[in-house]
Protein backbone atom coordinates (compact mmCIF):
# COMPACT_ATOMS: atom_id res chain seq x y z
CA UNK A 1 -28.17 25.97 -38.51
CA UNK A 2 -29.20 22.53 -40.47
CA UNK A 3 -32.89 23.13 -42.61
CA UNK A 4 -35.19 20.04 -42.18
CA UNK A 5 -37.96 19.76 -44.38
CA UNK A 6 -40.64 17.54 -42.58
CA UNK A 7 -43.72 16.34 -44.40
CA UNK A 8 -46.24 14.65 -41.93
CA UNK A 9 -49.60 12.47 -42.28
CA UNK A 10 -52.05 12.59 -38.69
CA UNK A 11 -53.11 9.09 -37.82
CA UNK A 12 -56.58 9.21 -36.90
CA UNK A 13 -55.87 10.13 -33.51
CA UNK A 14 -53.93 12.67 -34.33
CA UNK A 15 -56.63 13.57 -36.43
CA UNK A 16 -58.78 13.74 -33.71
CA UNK A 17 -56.74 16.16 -31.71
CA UNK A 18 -56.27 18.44 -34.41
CA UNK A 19 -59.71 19.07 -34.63
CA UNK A 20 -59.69 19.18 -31.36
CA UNK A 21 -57.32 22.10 -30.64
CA UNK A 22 -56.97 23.72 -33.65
CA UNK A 23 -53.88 24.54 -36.03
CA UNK A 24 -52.94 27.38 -34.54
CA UNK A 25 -52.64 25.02 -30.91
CA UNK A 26 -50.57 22.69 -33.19
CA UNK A 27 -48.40 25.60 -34.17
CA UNK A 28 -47.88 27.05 -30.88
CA UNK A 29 -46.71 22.94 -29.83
CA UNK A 30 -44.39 22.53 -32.89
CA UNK A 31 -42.50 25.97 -31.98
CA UNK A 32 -42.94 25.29 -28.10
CA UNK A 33 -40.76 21.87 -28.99
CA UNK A 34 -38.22 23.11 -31.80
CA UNK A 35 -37.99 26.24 -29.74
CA UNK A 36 -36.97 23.92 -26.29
CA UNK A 37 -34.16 22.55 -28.32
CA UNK A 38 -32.45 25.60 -29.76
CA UNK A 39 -34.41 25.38 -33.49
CA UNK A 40 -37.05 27.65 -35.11
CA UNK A 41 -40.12 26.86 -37.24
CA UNK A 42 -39.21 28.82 -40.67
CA UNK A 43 -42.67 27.87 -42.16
CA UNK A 44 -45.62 25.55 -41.47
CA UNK A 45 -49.14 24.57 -44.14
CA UNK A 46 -51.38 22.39 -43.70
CA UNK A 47 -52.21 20.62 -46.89
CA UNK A 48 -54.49 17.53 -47.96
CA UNK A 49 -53.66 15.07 -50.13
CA UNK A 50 -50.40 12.61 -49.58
CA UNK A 51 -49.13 14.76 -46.82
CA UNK A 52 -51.30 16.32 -44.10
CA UNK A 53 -48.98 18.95 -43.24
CA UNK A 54 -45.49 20.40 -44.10
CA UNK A 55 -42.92 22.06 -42.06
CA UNK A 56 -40.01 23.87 -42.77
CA UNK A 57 -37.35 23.81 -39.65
CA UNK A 58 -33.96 25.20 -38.72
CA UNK A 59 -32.20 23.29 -36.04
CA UNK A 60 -28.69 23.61 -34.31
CA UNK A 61 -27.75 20.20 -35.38
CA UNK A 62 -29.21 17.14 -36.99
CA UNK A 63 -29.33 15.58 -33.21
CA UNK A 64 -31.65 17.42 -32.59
CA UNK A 65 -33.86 17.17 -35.60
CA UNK A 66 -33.60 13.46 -34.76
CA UNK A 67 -34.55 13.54 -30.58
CA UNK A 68 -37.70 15.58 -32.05
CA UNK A 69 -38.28 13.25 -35.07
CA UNK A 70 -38.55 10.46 -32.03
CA UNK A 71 -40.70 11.81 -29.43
CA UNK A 72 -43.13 12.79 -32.63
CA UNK A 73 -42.71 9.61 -33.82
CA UNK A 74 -43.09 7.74 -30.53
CA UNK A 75 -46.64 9.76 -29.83
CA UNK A 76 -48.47 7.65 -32.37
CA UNK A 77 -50.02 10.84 -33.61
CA UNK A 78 -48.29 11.54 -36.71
CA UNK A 79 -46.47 9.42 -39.51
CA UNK A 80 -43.67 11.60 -40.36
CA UNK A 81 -40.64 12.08 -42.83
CA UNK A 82 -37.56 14.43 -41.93
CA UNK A 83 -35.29 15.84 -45.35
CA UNK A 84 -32.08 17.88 -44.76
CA UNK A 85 -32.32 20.57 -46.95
CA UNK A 86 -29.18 21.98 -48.04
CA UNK A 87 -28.21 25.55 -49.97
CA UNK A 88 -26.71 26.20 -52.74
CA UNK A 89 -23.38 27.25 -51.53
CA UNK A 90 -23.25 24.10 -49.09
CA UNK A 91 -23.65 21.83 -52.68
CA UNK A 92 -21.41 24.19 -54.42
CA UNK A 93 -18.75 23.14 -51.13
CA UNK A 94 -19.52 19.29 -51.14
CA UNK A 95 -18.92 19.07 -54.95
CA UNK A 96 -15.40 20.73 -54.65
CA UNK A 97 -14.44 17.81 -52.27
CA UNK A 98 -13.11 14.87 -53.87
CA UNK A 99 -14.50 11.29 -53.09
CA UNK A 100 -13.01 8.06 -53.62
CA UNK A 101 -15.63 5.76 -54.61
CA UNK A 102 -15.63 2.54 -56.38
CA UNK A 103 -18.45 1.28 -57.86
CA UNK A 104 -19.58 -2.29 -56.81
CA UNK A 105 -18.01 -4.68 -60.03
CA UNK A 106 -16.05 -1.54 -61.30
């Protein structure tokens, strides 16, 4: 499973609904939409400040992280920002792989 760490600001419509339904109605919409495509919600705060409201989720694949990152996107109700989040090991695996890079005027 691929770990998404989304950090999320309500627009003031958004906002509005929030209020309107409640955080636990938000919750019960983020894991009715992650669920629908195969993911899970590991964690979810609200918070105040630059963010609004974080959310830690494991999906299958980063497709779908991205067809839910769109519909959220496309509501208007949230300004959003998805982060893969990777382990340990996975870093560990990555840094053992060699890479042929040139630097630009190296």
């Amino acid at each position: 499973m691929a770990k998404f760490l989304i950090q999320a600001t309500y627009t003031p419509e958004g906002t509005k609904g929030l209020l309107g339904e409640g955080a636990t109605g938000r919750r019960a919409a983020v894991e009715q939409v992650v669920g629908d495509l195969g993911g899970t919600v590991e964690a979810m705060y609200f918070a105040f400040g630059a963010d609004d409201i974080v959310i830690i989720l494991d999906f299958p694949d980063a497709v779908s992280m991205a067809a839910v990152s769109l519909g959220v996107k496309a509501s208007g109700a949230l300004n959003t920002r998805a982060t893969p989040l990777l382990t340990v090991d996975e870093i560990d695996e990555a840094a053992r792989r060699q890479v042929a890079f040139r630097a630009p005027g190296a």
